[in-house]
PDB file of N, CA and C in Angstrom:
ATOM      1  N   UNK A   1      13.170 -15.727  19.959  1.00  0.00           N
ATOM      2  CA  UNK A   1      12.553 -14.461  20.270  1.00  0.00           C
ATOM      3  C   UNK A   1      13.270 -13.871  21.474  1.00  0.00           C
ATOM      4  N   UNK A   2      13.293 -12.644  21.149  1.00  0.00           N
ATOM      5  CA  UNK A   2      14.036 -11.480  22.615  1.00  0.00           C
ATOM      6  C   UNK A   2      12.941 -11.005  23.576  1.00  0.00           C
ATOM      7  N   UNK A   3      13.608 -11.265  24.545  1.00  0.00           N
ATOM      8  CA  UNK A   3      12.496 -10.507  25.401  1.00  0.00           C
ATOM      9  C   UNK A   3      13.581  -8.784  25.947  1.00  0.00           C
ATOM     10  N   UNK A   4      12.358  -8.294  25.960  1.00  0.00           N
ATOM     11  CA  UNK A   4      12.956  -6.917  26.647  1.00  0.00           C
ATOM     12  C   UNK A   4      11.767  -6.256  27.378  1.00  0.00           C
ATOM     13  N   UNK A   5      12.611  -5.422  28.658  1.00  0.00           N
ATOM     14  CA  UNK A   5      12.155  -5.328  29.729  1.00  0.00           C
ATOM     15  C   UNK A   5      12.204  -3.876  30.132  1.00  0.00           C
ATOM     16  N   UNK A   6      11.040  -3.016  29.705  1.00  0.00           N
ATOM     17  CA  UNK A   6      11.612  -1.604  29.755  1.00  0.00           C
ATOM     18  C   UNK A   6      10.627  -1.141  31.121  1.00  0.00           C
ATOM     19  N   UNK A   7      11.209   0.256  31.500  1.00  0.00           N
ATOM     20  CA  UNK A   7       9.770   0.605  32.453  1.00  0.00           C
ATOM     21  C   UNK A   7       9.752   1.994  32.534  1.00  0.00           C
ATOM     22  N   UNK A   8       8.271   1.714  32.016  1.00  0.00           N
ATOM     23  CA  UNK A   8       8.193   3.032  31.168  1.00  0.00           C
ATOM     24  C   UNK A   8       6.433   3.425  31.881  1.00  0.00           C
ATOM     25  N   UNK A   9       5.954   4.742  32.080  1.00  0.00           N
ATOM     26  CA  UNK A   9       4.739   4.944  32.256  1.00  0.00           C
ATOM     27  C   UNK A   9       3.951   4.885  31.093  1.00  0.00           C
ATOM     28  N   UNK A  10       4.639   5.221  30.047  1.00  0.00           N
ATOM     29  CA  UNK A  10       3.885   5.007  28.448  1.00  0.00           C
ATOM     30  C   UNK A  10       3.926   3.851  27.869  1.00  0.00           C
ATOM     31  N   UNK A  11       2.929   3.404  27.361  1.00  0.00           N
ATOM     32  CA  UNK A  11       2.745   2.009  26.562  1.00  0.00           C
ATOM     33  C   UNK A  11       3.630   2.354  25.471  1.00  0.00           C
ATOM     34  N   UNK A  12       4.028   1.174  24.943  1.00  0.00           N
ATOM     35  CA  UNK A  12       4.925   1.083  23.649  1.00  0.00           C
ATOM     36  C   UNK A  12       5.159   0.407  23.019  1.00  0.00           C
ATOM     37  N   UNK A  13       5.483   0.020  21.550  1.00  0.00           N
ATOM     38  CA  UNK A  13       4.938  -1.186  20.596  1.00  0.00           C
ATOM     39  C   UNK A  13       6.354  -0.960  19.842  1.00  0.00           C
ATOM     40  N   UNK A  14       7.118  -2.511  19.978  1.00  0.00           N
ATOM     41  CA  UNK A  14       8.207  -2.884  19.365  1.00  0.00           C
ATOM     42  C   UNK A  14       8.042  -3.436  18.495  1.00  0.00           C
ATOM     43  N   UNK A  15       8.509  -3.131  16.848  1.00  0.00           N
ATOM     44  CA  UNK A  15       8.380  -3.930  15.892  1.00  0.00           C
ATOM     45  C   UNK A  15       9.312  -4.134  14.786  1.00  0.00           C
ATOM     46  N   UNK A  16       9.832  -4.544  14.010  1.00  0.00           N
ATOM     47  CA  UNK A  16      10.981  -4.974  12.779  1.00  0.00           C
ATOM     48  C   UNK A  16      11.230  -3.662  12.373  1.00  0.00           C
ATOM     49  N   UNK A  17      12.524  -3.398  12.170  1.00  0.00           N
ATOM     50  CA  UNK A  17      13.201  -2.310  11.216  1.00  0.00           C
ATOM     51  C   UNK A  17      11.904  -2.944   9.807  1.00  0.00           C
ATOM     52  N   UNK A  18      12.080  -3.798   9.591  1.00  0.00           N
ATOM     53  CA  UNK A  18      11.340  -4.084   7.824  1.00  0.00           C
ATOM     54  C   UNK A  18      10.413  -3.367   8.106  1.00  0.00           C
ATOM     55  N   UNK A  19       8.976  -3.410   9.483  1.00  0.00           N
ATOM     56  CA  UNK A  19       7.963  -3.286   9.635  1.00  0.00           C
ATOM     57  C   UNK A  19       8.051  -1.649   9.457  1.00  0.00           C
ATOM     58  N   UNK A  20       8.569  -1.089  10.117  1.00  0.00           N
ATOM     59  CA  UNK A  20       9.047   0.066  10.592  1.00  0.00           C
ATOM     60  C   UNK A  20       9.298   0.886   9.070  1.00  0.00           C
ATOM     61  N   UNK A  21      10.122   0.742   8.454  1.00  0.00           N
ATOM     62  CA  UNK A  21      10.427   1.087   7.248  1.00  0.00           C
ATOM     63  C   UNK A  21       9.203   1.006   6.225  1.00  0.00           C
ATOM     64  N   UNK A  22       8.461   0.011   5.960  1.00  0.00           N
ATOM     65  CA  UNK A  22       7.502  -0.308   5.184  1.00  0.00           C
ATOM     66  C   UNK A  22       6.270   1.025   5.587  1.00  0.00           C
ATOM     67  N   UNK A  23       5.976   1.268   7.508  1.00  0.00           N
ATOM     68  CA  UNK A  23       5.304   2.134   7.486  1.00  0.00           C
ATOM     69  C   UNK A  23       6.135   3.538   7.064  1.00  0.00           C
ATOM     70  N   UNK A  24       7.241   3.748   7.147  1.00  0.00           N
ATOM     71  CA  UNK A  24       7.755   5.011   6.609  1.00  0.00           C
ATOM     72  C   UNK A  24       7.472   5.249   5.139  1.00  0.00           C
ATOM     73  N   UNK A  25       7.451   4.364   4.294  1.00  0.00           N
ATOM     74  CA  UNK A  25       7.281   4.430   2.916  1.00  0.00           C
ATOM     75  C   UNK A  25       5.899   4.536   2.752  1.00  0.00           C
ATOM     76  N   UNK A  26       5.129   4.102   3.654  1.00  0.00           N
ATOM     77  CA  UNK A  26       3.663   4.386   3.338  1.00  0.00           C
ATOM     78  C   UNK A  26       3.321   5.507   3.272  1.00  0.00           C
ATOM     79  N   UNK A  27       3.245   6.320   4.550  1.00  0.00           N
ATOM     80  CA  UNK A  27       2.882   7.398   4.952  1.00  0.00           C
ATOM     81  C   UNK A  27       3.903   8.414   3.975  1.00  0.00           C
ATOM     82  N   UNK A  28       4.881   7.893   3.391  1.00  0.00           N
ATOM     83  CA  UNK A  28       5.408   9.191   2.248  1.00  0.00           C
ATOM     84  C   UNK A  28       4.380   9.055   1.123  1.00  0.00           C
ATOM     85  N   UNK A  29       4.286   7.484   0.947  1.00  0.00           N
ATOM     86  CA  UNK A  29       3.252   7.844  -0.739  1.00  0.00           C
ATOM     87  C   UNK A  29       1.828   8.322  -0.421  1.00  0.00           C
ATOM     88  N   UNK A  30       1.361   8.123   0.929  1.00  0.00           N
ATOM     89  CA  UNK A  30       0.053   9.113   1.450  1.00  0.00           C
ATOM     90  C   UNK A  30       0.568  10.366   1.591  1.00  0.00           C
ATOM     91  N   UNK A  31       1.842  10.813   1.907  1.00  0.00           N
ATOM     92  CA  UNK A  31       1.868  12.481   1.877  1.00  0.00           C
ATOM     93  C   UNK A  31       1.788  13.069   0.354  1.00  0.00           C
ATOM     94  N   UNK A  32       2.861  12.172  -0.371  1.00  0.00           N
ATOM     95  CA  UNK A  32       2.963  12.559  -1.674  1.00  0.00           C
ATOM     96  C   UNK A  32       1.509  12.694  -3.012  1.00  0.00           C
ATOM     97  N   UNK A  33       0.408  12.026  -2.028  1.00  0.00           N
ATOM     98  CA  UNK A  33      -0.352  11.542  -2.548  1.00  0.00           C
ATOM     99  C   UNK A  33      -1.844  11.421  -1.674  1.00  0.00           C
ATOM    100  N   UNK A  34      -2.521  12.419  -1.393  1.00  0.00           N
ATOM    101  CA  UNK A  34      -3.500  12.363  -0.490  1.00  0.00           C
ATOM    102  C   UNK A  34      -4.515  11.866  -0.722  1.00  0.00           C
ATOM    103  N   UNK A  35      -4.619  11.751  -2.021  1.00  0.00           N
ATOM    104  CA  UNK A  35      -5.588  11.313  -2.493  1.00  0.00           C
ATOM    105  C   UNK A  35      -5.630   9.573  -2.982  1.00  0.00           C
ATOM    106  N   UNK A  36      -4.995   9.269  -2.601  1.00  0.00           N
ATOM    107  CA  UNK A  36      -4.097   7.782  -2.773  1.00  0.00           C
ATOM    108  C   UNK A  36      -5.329   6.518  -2.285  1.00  0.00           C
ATOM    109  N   UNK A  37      -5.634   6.648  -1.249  1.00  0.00           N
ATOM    110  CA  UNK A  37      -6.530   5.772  -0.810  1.00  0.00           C
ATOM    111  C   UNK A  37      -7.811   5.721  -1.533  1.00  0.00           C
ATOM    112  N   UNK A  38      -8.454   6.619  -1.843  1.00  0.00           N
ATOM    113  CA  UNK A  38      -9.854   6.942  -2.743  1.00  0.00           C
ATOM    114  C   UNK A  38      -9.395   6.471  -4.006  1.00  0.00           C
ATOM    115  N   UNK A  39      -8.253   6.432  -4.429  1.00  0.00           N
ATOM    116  CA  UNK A  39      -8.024   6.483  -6.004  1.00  0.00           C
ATOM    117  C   UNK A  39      -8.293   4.545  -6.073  1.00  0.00           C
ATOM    118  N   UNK A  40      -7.453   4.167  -5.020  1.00  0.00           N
ATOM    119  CA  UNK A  40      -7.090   2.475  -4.737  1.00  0.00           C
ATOM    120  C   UNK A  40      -8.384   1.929  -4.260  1.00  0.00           C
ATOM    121  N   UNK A  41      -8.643   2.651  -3.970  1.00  0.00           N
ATOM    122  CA  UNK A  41     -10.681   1.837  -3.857  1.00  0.00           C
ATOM    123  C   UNK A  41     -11.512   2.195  -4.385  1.00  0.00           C
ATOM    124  N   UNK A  42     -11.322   3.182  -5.812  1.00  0.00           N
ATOM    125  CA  UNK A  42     -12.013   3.265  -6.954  1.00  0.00           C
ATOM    126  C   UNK A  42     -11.785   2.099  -7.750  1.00  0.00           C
ATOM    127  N   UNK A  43     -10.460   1.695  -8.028  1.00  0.00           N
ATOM    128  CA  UNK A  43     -10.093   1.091  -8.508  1.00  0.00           C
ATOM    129  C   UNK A  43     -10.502  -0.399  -8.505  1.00  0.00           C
ATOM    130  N   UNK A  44     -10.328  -0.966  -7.021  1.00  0.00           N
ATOM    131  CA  UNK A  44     -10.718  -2.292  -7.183  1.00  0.00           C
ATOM    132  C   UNK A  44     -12.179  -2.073  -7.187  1.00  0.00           C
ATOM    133  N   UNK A  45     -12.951  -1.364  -6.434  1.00  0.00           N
ATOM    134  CA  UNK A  45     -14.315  -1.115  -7.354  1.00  0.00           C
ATOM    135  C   UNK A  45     -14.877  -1.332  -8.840  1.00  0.00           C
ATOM    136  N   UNK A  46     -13.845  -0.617  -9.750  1.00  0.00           N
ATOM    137  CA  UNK A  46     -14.051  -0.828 -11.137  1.00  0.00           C
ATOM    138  C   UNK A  46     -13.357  -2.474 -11.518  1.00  0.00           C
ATOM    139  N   UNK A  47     -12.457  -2.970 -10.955  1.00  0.00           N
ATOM    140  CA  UNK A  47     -12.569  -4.422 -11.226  1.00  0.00           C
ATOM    141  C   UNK A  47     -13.079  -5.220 -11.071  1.00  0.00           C
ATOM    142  N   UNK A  48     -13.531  -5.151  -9.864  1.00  0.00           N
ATOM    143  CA  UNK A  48     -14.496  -5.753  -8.879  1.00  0.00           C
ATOM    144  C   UNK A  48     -16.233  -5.854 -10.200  1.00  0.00           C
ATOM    145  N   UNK A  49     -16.623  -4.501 -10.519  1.00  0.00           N
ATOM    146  CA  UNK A  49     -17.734  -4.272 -11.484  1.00  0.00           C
ATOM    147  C   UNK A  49     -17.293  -4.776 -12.755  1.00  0.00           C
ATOM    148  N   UNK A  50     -15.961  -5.238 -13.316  1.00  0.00           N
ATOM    149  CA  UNK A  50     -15.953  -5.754 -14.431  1.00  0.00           C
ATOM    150  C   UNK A  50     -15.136  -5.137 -15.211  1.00  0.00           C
ATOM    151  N   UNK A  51     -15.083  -3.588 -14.722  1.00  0.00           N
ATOM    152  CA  UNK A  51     -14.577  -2.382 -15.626  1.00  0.00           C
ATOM    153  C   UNK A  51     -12.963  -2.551 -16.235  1.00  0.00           C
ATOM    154  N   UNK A  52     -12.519  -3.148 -16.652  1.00  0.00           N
ATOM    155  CA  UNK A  52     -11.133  -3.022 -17.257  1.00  0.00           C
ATOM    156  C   UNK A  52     -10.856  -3.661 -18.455  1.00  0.00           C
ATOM    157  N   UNK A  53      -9.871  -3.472 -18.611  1.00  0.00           N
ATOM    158  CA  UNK A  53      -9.810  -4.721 -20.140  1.00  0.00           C
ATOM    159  C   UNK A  53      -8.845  -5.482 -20.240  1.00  0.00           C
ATOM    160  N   UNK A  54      -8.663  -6.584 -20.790  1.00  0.00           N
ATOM    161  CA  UNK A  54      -7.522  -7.607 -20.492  1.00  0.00           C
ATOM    162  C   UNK A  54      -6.436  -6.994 -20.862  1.00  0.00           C
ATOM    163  N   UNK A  55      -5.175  -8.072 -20.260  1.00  0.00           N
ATOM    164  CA  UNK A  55      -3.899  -7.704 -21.258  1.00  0.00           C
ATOM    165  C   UNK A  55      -3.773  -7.806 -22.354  1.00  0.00           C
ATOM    166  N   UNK A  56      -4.700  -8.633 -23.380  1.00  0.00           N
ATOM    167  CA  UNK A  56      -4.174  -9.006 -24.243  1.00  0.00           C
ATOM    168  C   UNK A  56      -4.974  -7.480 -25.220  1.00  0.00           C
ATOM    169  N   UNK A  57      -5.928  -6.973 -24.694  1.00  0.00           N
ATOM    170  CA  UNK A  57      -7.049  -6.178 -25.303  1.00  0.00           C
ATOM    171  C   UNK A  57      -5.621  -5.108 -25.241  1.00  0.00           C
ATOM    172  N   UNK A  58      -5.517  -4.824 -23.764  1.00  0.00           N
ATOM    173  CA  UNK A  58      -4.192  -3.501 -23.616  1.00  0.00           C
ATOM    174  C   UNK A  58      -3.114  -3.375 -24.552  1.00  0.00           C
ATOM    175  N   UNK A  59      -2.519  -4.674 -24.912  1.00  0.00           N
ATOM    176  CA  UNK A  59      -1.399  -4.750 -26.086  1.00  0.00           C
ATOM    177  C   UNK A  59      -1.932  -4.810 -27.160  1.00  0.00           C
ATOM    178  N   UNK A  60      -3.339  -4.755 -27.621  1.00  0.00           N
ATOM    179  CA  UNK A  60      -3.335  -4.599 -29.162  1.00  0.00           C
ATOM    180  C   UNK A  60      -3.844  -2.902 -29.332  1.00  0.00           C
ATOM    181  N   UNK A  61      -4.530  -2.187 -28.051  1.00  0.00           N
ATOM    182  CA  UNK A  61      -4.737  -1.242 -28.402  1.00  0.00           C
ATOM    183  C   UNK A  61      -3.387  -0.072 -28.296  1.00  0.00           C
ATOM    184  N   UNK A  62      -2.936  -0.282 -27.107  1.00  0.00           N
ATOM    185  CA  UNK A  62      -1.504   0.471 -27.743  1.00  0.00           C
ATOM    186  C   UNK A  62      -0.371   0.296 -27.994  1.00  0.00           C
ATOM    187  N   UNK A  63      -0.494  -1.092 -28.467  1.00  0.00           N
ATOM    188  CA  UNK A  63       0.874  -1.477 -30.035  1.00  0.00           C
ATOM    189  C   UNK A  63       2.199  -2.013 -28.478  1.00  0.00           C
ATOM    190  N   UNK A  64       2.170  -2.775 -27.993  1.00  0.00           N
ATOM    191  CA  UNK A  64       2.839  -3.212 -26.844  1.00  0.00           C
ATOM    192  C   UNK A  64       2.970  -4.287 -27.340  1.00  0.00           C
ATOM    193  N   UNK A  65       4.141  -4.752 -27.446  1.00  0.00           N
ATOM    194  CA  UNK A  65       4.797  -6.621 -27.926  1.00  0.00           C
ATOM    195  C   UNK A  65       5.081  -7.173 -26.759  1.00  0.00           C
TER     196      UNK A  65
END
């Protein structure tokens, strides 16, 4: 681990290019998509209640090998 030593009057939070990047891609599919979060916790809601149907149900109803 690096240490670094800045001096700064503002607090500030160092973290991974990966980390960093991962939040850039987020906040595009929340721009692209505002409604994104409500849709993703409808969702596990309806699994959560039971609501879906298997894979195997999914490939016979629309013809998927």
């Amino acid at each position: 681990m690096d240490t670094v030593t800045i001096e700064s009057d503002k607090p500030m939070a160092i973290i991974s290019i990966e980390e960093y990047e991962g939040m850039k891609e987020t906040i595009e599919l929340l721009d692209q998509n505002p409604n994104l979060v409500h849709e993703l916790k409808e969702e596990r809601r309806q699994m959560e209640a039971g609501e879906y149907i298997s894979y195997e149900e999914f490939k016979k109803n629309y013809g998927v090998k």
